[in-house]
Structure formats: structure tokens, C-alpha cells
Protein backbone atom coordinates (compact mmCIF):
# COMPACT_ATOMS: atom_id res chain seq x y z
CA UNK A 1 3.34 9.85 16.22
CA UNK A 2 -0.06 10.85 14.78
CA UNK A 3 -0.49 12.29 11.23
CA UNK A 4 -2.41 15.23 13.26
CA UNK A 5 0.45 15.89 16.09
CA UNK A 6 2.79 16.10 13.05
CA UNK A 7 1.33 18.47 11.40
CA UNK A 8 0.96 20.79 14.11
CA UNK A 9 4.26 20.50 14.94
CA UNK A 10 5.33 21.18 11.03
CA UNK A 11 2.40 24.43 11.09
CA UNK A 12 4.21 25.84 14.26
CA UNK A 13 7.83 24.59 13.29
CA UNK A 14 9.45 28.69 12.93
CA UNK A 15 7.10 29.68 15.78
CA UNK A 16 8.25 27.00 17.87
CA UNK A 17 12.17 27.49 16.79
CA UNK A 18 11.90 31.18 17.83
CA UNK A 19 10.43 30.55 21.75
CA UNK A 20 12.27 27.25 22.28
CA UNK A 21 15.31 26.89 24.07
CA UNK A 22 16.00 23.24 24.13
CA UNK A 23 18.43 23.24 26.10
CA UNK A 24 17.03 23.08 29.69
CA UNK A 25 15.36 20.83 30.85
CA UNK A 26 13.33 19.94 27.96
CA UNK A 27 16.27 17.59 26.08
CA UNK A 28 16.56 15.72 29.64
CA UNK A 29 12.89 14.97 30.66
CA UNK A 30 12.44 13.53 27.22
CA UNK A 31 15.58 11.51 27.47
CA UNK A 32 14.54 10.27 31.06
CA UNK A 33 11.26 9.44 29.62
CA UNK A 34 12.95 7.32 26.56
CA UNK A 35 11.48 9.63 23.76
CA UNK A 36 15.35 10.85 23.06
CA UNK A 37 18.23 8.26 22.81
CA UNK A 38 21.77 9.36 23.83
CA UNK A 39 22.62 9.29 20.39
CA UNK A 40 19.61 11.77 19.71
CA UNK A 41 20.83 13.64 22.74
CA UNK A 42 24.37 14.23 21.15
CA UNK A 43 22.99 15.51 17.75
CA UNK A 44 21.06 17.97 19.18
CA UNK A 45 23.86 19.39 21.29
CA UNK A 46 26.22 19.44 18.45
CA UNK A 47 24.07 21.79 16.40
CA UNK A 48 26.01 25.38 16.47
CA UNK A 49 22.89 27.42 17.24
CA UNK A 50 19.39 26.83 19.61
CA UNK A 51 17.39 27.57 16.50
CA UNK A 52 19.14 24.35 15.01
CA UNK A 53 19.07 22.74 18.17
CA UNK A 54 15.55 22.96 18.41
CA UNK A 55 15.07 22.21 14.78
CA UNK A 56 17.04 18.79 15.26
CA UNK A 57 14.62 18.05 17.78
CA UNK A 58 11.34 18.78 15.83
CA UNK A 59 12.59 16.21 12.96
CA UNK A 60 13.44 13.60 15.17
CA UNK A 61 10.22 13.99 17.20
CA UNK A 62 7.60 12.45 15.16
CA UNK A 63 9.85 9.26 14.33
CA UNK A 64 9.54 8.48 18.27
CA UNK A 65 6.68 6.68 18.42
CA UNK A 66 2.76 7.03 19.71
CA UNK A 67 4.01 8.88 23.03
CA UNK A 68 6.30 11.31 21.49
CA UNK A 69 3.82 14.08 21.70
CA UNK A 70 2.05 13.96 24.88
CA UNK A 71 5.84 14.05 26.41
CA UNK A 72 7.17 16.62 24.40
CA UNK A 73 3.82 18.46 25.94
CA UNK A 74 4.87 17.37 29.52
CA UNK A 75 8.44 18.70 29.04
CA UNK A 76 7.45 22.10 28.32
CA UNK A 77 7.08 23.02 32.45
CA UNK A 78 8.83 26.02 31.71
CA UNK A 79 7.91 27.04 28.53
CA UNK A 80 3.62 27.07 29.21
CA UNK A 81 2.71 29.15 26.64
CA UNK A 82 3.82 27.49 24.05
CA UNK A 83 2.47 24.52 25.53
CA UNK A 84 -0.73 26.19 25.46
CA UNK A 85 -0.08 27.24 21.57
CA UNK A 86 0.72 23.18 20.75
CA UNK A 87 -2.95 22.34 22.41
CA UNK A 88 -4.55 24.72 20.60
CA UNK A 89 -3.29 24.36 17.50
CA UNK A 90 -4.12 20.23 18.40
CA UNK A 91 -7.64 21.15 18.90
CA UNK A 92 -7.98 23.26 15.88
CA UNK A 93 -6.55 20.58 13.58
CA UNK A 94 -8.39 17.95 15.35
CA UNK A 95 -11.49 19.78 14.66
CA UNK A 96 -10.42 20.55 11.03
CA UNK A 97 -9.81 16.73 10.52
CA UNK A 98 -13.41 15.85 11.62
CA UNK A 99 -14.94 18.08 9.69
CA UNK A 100 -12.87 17.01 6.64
CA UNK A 101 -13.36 13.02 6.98
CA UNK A 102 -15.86 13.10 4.43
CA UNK A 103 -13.25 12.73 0.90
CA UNK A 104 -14.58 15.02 -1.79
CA UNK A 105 -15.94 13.71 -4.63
CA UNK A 106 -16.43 9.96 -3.55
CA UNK A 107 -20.35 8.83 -2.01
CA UNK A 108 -20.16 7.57 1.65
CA UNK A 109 -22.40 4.34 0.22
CA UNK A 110 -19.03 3.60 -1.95
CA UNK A 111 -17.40 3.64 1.25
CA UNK A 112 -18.86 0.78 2.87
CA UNK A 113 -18.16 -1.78 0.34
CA UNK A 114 -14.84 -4.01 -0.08
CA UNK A 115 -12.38 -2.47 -2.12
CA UNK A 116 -12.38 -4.18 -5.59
CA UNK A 117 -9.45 -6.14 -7.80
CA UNK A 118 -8.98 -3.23 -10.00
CA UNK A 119 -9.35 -0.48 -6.98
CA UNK A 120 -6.43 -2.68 -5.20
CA UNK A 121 -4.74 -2.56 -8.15
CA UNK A 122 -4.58 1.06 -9.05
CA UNK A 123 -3.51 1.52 -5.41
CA UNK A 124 -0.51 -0.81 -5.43
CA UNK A 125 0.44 0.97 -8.34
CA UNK A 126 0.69 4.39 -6.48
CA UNK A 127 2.17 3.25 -2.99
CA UNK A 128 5.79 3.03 -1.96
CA UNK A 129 7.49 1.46 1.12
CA UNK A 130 4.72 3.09 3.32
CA UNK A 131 2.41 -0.08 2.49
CA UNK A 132 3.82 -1.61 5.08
CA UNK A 133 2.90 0.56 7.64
CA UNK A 134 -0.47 0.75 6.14
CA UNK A 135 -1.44 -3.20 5.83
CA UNK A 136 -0.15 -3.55 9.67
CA UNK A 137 -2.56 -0.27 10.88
CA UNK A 138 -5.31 -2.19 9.11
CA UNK A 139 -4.17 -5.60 11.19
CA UNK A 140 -2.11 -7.51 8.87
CA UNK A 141 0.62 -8.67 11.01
CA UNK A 142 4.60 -8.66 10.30
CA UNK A 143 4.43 -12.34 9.61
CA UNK A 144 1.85 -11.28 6.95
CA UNK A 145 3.88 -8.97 5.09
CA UNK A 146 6.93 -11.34 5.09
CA UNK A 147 4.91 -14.17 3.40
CA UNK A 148 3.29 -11.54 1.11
CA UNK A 149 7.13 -10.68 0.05
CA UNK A 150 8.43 -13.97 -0.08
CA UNK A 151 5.66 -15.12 -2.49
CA UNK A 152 5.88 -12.18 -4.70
CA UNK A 153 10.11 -11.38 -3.61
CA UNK A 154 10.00 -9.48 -7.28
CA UNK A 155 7.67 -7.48 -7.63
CA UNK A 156 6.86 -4.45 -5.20
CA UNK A 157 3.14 -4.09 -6.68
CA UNK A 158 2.59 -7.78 -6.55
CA UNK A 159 3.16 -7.74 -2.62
CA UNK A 160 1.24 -4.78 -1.91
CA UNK A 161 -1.89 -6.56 -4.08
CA UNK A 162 -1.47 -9.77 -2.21
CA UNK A 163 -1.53 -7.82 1.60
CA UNK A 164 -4.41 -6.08 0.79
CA UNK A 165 -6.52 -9.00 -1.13
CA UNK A 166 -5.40 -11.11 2.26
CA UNK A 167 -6.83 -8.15 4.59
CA UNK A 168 -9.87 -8.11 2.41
CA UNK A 169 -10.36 -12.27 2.58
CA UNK A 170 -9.11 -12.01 6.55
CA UNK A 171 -11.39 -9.07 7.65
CA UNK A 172 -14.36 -9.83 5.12
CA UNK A 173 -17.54 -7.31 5.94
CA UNK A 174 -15.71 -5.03 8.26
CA UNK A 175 -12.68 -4.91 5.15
CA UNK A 176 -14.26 -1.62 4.11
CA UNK A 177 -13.28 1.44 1.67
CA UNK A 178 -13.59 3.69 4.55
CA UNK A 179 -11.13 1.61 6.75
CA UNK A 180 -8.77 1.28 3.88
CA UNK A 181 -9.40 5.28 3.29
CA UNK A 182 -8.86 6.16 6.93
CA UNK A 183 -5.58 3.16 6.92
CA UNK A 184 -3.83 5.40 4.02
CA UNK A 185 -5.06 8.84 5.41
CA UNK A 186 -2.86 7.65 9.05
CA UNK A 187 -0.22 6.64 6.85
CA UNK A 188 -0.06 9.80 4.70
CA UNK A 189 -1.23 9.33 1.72
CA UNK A 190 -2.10 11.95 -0.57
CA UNK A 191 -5.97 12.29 -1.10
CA UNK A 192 -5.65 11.94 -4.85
CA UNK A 193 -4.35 8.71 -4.24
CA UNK A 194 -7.89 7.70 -2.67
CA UNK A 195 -9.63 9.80 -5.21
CA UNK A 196 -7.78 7.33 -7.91
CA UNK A 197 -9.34 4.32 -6.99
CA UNK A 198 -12.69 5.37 -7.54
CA UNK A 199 -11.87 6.76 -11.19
């Protein structure tokens, strides 16, 4: 799911919790549609109230994959205002998010250049297991990452150097800060993180 369709569904968690009642035909539509798993299915149901119920289902949403949203939209027939409040809200933070792609402090020339050693460096150090995820939205591919480990199998920050010194060498010109900024911003990562590598 999309850093932006999470976060509106974390800003209108309690609202949604309150209106929700997952138990119609919401839970079925998105198992039918292969969002929810019968496993998924079964923990929902077992929670005691709907407020947990529906809880259950907004923190196994976003792990669903790319769709997850636009179905969870399309299974809210009988709920359409809140329907209405989740496009909204997606609007607002869409517009929020364009406004807010420039990243304070750091000159757009500095963002079309390669990152350098030392900036690949500092970021290694600050990542965790979400540099996966990263290296593959900027186009390394699983086979990439495995040789990455298997050269460096111990050390974590040697890996994540290697990936991104390979995406630099594979992508050359278009291997840009502001693809690598935009990479980690999909992938979560705290601004001050991107602020760090141009200290």
C-alpha cells in the first residue's frame, strides 16, 4: 500500500473505528477480491468487540499490497460517507505531499547529482531491514540483493553500501539524489535521515 493511503488510514483510524461495522459485507467483498485471507478473515471475527474488529482490519490493511486501498474503497457500498471522508482525506494528503516534495534545508541542484561514497555511507549506517524494499523500488532486483548479501553475509551496512553503489554504477545519470530521496520517502524513512546525508 502507499505511504500516502497509510497515513490516511492511521489520521482517520478512531474516526473510522467509530462508523465502521466490519462485519457486513465489507470483510467478504475484500476476501472475494483476495485483499483478506481466510486466516485474516478468522482474526477479525475473533476480536470480542466491532471497534476491535475493525481495528484488526485497519493493521492488516496496508500489509496487503498496491490494491489494498482502492478495494477497501469499493467495499464501503454501504458505508458512503465514510467513503467519501477516505477520498477526501486522500486528496488533502495528496495535495499536502506535493506541496512538501521539496526537503527543507537541502538545494534542488544537490538533488540531481549521484549520491556520493560518504552520503551512501552515512545512509547504510541509519537503515534497517527496510533497505530492501528500498533498493528493489529503485530497480535493483531480488537476485541483486541476494548477491549483495552473499558477498558481504556479515555485515548489514556492508550490503546496504554495495546495493546502492550497484544502483548507482547500473542506473548511472538517472541514479539521482532525488530518486534515492523519493526511494526512502516510499519506504518511510524519516526526513532526518535524508537531511543526514547532506551534513
Amino acid at each position: 500500500m502507499d505511504a500516502r493511503d497509510k497515513q490516511v488510514l492511521r489520521s482517520l483510524r478512531l474516526e473510522l473505528c467509530a462508523e465502521l461495522l466490519v462485519e457486513g459485507l465489507v470483510i467478504q467483498y475484500l476476501y472475494q477480491e483476495g485483499i483478506l485471507t481466510e486466516s485474516h478473515v478468522q482474526e477479525i471475527r475473533s476480536q470480542v468487540t466491532n471497534h476491535r474488529k475493525t481495528m484488526m482490519l485497519l493493521d492488516i490493511l496496508p500489509t496487503r499490497g498496491p490494491k489494498a486501498f482502492e478495494t477497501f474503497l469499493d467495499s464501503l457500498q454501504e458505508f458512503p460517507w465514510v467513503r467519501d471522508k477516505l477520498e477526501a482525506k486522500r486528496n488533502e494528503v495528496m495535495l499536502v505531499a506535493l506541496d512538501d516534495d521539496e526537503i527543507p534545508g537541502i538545494p534542488r541542484n544537490a538533488l540531481k547529482s549521484p549520491p556520493t561514497d560518504q552520503q551512501i555511507n552515512k545512509l547504510a549506517r541509519r537503515l534497517g531491514p527496510e533497505w530492501e524494499c528500498i533498493v528493489l523500488s529503485l530497480g535493483l532486483t531480488q537476485n541483486d540483493i541476494y548477491r549483495c548479501k552473499v558477498n558481504h553475509s556479515y555485515n548489514i551496512q556492508s550490503q546496504i553500501v554495495s546495493a546502492f553503489i550497484l544502483w548507482r554504477q547500473r542506473f548511472g545519470n538517472k541514479a539521482t539524489m532525488e530518486s534515492l530521496c523519493s526511494g526512502l520517502k516510499s519506504g518511510e524513512v524519516d526526513s532526518s535521515v535524508i537531511q543526514q546525508m547532506f551534513q
